[in-house]
C-alpha atoms as a PDB file:
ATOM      1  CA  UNK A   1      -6.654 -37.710 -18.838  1.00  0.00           C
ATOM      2  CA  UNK A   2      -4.132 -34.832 -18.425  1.00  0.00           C
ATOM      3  CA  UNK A   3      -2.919 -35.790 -14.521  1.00  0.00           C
ATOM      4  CA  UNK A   4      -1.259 -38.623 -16.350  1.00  0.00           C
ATOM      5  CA  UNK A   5       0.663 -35.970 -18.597  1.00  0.00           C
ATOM      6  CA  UNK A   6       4.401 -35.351 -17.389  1.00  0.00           C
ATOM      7  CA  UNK A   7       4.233 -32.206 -18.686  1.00  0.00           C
ATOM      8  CA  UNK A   8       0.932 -31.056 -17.262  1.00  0.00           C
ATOM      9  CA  UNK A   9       2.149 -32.574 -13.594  1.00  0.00           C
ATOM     10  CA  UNK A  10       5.355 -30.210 -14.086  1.00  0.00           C
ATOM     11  CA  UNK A  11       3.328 -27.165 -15.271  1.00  0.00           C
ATOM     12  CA  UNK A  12       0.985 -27.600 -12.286  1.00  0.00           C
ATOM     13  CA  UNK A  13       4.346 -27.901 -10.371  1.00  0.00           C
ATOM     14  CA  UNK A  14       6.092 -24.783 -11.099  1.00  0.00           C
ATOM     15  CA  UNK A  15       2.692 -23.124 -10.968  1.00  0.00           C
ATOM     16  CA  UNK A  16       2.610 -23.696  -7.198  1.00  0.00           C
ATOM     17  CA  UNK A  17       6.414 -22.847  -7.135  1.00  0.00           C
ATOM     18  CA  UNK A  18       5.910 -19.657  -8.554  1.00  0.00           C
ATOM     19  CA  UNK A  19       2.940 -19.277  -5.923  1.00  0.00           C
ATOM     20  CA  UNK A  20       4.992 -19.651  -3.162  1.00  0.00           C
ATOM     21  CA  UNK A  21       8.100 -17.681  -4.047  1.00  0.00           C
ATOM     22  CA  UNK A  22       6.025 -14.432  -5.099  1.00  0.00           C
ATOM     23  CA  UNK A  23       3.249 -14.921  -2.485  1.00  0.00           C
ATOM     24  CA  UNK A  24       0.386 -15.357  -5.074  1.00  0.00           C
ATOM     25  CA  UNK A  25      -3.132 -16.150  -3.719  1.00  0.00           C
ATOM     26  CA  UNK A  26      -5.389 -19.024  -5.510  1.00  0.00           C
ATOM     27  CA  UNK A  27      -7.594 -17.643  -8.565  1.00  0.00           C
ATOM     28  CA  UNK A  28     -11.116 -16.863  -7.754  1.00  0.00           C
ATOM     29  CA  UNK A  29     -12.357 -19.987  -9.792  1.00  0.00           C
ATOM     30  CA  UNK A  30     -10.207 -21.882  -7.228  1.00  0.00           C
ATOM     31  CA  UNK A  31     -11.642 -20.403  -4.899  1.00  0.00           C
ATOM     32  CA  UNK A  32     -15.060 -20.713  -6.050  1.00  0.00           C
ATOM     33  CA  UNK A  33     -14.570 -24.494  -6.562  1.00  0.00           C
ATOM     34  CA  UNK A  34     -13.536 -24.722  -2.969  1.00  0.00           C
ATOM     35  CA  UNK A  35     -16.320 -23.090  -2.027  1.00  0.00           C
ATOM     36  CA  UNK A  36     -18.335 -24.993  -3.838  1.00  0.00           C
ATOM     37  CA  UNK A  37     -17.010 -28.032  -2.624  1.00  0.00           C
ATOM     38  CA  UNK A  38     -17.303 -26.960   1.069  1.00  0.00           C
ATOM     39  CA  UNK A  39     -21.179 -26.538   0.352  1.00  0.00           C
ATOM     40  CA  UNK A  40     -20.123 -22.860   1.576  1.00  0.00           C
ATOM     41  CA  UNK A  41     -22.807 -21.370  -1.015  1.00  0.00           C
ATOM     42  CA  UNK A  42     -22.739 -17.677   0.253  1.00  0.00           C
ATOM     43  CA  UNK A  43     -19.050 -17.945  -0.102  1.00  0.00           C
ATOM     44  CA  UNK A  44     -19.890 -19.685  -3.483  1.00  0.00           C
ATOM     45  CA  UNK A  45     -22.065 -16.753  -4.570  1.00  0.00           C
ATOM     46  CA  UNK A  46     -20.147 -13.517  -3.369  1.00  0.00           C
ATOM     47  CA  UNK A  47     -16.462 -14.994  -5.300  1.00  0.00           C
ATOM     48  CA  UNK A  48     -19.094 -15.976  -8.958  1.00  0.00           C
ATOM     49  CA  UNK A  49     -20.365 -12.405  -7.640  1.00  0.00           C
ATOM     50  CA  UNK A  50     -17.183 -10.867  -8.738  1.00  0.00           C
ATOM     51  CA  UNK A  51     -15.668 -13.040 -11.310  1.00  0.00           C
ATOM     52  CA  UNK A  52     -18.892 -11.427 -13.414  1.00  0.00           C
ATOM     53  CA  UNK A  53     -17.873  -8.132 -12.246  1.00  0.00           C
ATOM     54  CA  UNK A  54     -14.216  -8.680 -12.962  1.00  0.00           C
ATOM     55  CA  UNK A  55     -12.902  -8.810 -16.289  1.00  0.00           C
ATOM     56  CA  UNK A  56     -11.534 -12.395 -17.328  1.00  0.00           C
ATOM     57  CA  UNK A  57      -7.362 -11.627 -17.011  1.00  0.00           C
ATOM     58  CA  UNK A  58      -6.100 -15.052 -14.950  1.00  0.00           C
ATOM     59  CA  UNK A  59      -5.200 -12.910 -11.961  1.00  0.00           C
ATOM     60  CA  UNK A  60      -5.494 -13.911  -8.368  1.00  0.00           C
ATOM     61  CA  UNK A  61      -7.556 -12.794  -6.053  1.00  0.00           C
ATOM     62  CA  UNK A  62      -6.151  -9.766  -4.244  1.00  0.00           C
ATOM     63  CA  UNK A  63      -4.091  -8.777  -6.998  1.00  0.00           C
ATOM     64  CA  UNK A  64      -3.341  -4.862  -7.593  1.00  0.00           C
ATOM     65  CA  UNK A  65      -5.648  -2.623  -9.573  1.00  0.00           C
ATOM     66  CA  UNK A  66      -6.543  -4.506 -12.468  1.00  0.00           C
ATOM     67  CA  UNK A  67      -4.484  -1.423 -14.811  1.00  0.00           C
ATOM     68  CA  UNK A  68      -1.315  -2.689 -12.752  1.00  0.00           C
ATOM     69  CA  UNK A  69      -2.174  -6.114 -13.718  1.00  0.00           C
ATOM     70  CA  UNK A  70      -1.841  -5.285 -17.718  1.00  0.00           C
ATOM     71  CA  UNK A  71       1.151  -3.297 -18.581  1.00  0.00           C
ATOM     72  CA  UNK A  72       0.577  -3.081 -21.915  1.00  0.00           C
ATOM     73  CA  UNK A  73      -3.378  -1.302 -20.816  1.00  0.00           C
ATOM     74  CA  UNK A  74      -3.865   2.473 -21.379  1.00  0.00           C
ATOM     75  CA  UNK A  75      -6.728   3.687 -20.514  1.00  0.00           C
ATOM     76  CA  UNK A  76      -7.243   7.452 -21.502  1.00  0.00           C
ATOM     77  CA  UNK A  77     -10.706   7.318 -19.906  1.00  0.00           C
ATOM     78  CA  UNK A  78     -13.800   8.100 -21.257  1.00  0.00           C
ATOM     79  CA  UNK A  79     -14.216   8.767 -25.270  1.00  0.00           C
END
């Protein structure tokens, strides 16, 4: 399928690249699908837990407060 793809194996390349240099942490569905795979269900349940409770913005995990995140965000609080 797409591991074949040149293109997708150089994307997924400079993805961890760009991981490295800046320090990023895996995404919470990474880390939910390691959980998952380590049959580490509580894990599993607390990181689905707050993907729900987190809006969807590709972030990692650990990331700054999700305002920070979106620069282009302005929240003028309640209407």
């Amino acid at each position: 399928q797409y591991a074949d793809d040149e293109l997708v194996r150089r994307l997924l390349e400079m993805r961890e690249s760009v991981r490295q240099r800046y320090e990023l942490g895996r995404t919470l569905d990474e880390q939910l699908a390691d959980a998952v795979k380590a049959e580490d269900y509580e894990l599993a349940a607390r990181i689905r837990d707050r993907l729900r409770s987190e809006p969807a913005s590709g972030r990692p995990a650990g990331n700054e407060h999700p305002s920070e995140a979106d620069p282009m965000r302005h929240d003028s609080g309640p209407a």
